[in-house]
Protein backbone atom coordinates (compact mmCIF):
# COMPACT_ATOMS: atom_id res chain seq x y z
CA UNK A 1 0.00 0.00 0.00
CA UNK A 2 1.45 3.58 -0.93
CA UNK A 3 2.26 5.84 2.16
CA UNK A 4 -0.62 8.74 2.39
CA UNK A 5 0.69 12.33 2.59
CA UNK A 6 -0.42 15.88 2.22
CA UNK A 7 1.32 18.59 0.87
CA UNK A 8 0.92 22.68 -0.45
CA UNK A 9 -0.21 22.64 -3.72
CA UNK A 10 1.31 23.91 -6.93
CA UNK A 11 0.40 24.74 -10.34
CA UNK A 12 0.20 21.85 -11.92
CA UNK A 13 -2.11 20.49 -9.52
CA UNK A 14 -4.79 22.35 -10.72
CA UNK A 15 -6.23 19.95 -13.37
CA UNK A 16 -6.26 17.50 -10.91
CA UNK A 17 -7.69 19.64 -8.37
CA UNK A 18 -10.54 20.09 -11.28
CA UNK A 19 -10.91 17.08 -12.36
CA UNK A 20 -11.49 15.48 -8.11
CA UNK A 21 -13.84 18.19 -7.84
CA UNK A 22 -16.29 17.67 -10.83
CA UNK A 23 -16.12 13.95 -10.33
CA UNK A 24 -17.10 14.29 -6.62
CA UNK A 25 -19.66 17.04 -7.16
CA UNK A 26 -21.74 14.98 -9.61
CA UNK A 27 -21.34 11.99 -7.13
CA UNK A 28 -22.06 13.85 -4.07
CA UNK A 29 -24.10 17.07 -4.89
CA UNK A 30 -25.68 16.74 -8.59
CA UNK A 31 -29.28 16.76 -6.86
CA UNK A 32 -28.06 19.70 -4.62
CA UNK A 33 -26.73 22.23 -7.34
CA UNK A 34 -28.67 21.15 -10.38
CA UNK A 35 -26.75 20.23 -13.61
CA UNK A 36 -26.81 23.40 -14.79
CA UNK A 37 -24.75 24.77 -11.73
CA UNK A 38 -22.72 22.29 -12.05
CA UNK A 39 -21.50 22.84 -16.00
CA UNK A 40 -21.12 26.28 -15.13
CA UNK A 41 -18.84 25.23 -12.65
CA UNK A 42 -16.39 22.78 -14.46
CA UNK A 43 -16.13 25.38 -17.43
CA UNK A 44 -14.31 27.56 -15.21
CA UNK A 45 -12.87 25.26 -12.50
CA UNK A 46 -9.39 24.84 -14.18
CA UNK A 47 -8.81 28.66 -13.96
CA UNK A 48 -10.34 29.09 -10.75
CA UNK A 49 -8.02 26.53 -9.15
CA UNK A 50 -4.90 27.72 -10.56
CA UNK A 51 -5.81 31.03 -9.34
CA UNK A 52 -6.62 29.88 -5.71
CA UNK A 53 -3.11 28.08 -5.49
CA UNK A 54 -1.43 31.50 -6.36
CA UNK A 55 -3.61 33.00 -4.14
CA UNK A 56 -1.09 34.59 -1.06
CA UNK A 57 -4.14 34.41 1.85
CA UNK A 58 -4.90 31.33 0.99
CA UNK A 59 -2.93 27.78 0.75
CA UNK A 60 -4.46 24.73 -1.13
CA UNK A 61 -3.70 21.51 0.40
CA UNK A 62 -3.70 18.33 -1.54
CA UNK A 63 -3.84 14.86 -0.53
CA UNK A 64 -1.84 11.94 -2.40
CA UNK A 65 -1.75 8.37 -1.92
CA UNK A 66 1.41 7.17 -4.01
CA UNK A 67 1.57 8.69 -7.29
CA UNK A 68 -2.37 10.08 -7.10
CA UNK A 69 -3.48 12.93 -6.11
CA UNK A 70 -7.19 11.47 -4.06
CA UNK A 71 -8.37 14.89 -2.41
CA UNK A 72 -8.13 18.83 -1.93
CA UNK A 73 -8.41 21.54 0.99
CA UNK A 74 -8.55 25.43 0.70
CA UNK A 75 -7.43 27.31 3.97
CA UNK A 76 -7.19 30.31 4.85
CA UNK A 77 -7.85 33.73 6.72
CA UNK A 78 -11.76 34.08 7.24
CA UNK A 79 -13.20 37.07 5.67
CA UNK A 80 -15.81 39.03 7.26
CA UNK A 81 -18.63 38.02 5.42
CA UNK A 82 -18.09 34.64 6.38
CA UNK A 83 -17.07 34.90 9.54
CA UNK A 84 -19.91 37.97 10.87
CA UNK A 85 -23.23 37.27 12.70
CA UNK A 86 -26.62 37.07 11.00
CA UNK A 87 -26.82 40.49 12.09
CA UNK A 88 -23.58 41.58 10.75
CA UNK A 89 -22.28 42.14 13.21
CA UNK A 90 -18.38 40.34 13.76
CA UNK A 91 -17.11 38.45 16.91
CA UNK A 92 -14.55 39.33 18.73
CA UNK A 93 -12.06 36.95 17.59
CA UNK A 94 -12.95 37.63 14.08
CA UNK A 95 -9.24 38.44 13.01
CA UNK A 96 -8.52 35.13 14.74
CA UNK A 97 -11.09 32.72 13.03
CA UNK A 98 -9.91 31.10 9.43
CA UNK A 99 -11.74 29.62 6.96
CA UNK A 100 -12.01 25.81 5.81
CA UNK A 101 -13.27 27.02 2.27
CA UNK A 102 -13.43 23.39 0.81
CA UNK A 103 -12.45 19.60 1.20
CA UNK A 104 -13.31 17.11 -0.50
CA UNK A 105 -11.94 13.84 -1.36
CA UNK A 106 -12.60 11.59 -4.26
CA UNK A 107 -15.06 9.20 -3.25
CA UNK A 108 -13.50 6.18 -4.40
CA UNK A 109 -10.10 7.09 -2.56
CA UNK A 110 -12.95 7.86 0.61
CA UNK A 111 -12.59 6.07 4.49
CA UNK A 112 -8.28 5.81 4.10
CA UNK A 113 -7.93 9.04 6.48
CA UNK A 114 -7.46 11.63 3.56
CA UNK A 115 -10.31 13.78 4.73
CA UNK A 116 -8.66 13.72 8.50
CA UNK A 117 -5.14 14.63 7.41
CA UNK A 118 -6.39 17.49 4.90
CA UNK A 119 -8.14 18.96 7.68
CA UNK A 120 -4.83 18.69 10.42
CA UNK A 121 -2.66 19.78 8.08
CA UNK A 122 -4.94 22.94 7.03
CA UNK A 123 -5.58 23.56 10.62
CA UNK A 124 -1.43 23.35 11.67
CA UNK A 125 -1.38 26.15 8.54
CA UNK A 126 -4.35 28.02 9.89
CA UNK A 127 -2.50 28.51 13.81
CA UNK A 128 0.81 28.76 12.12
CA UNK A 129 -0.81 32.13 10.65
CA UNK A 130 -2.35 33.18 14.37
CA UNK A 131 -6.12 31.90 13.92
CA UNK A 132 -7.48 30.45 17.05
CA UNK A 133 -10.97 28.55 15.32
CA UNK A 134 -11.74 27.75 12.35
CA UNK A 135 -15.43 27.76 10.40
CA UNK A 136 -16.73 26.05 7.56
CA UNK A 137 -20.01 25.90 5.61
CA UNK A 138 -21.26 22.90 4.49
CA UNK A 139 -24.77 22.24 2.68
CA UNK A 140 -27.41 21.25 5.61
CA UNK A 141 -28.07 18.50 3.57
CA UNK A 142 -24.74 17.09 3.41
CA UNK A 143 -25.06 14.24 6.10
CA UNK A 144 -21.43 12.77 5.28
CA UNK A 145 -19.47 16.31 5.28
CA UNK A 146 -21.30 17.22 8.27
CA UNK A 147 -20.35 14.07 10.09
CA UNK A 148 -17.07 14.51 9.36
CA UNK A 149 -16.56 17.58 10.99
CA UNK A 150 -18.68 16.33 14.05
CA UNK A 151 -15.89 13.72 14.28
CA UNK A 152 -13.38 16.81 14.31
CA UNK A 153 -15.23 18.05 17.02
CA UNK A 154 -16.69 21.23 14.95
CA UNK A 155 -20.35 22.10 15.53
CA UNK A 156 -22.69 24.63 14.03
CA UNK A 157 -22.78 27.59 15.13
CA UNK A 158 -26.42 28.81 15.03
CA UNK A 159 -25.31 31.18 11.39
CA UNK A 160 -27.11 29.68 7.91
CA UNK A 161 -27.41 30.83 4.80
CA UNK A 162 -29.13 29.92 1.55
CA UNK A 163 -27.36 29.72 -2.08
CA UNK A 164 -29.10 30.23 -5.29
CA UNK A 165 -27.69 27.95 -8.19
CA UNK A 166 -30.09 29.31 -10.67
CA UNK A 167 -32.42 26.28 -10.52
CA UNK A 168 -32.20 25.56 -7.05
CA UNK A 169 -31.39 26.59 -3.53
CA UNK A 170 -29.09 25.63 -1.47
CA UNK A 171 -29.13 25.75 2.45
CA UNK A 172 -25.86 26.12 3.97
CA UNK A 173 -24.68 25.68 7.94
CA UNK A 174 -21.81 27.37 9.19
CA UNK A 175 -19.71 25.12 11.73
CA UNK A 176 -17.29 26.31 14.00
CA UNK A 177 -14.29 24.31 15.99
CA UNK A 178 -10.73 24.39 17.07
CA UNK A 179 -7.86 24.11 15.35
CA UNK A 180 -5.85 21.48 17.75
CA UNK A 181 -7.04 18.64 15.44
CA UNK A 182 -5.42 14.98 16.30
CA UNK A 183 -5.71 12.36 13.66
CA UNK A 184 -6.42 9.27 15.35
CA UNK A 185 -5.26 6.26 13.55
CA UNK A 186 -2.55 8.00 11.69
C-alpha cells in the first residue's frame, strides 16, 4: 500500500484539483446544485483553481496516496462576510477565526484518512498564521461532510445561509471548531 501524505499545492495540480472536484460534485451534490450549476462550474474550475493556489491568503492543500493525487483543501484567513453574525455584526475573535473554504476527497479514494489529514494539516497552517478557530459551511443536507466535521469536534454555530444555483437553492450551515485537530489512527 502507498504511504498517504499531504502537501501545499502547486500549479500543476490544478487539473487535478478540477478534475477530483467535478467527479465528486456529480457523485455527491448533482441533486443539490442542479446540472446546470454544475456545468457552469467545471467550465471555469481549471482557472479558478490555478488562481486559488497563487492565491497569497490562501494555501491549497492536496492529498496523495502514491503517485495520485485522491483529495483537496482550501485554507485560509476568514473574511468578514463569512465569519460575521446574521446580524452583521463580527465576533470578537474575528481576526482570529480562518476559513475551511473546501475539502473534498474523491469518493473512491474515501474512508483511508485523507479527509482527516487534509483537515490537520490545514488547521497546523491556519494557527501557524495566528487563527485560534476555524469555520466552515457545508450544505445542511450534506449528512457525510457534516459528520465529518462532528468527528473533528466542529459544531454549528447557530449562522445559515441559503445559495441560489439558478435552478435551485441551497441551504448552507456554518460550523465552528478548534484548530488542535489529532488524527487518530494515523
Amino acid at each position: 500500500m502507498s504511504t498517504p501524505s499531504v502537501r501545499a499545492a502547486v500549479a500543476a495540480d490544478a487539473p487535478e484539483i478540477a478534475r477530483i472536484q467535478s467527479v465528486t460534485w456529480r457523485i455527491a451534490y448533482a441533486d443539490m446544485l442542479g446540472e446546470e450549476a454544475l456545468a457552469e462550474l467545471e467550465a471555469r474550475a481549471e482557472a479558478q483553481w490555478a488562481e486559488a493556489i497563487a492565491h497569497p491568503d490562501t494555501t491549497v492543500h492536496v492529498a496523495t496516496e502514491g503517485a495520485f493525487t485522491v483529495g483537496f483543501c482550501v485554507a485560509g484567513p476568514a473574511p468578514d462576510e463569512e465569519v460575521a453574525y446574521a446580524s452583521g455584526e463580527l465576533p470578537e475573535d474575528a481576526a482570529r477565526t480562518g476559513l475551511i473554504a473546501t475539502i473534498l476527497v474523491e469518493p473512491r479514494w474515501g474512508r483511508r484518512g485523507h479527509g482527516g489529514r487534509l483537515l490537520a494539516d490545514a488547521a497546523a497552517g491556519l494557527r501557524r498564521r495566528g487563527a485560534e478557530r476555524g469555520i466552515s459551511w457545508v450544505a445542511e443536507s450534506d449528512s457525510a461532510s457534516l459528520g465529518f466535521f462532528r468527528r473533528a469536534g466542529w459544531r454549528p454555530d447557530g449562522t445559515v445561509r441559503t445559495l441560489d444555483t439558478g435552478q435551485r437553492r441551497l441551504r448552507e450551515v456554518r460550523l465552528t471548531g478548534q484548530l488542535e485537530v489529532e488524527l487518530v489512527g494515523g
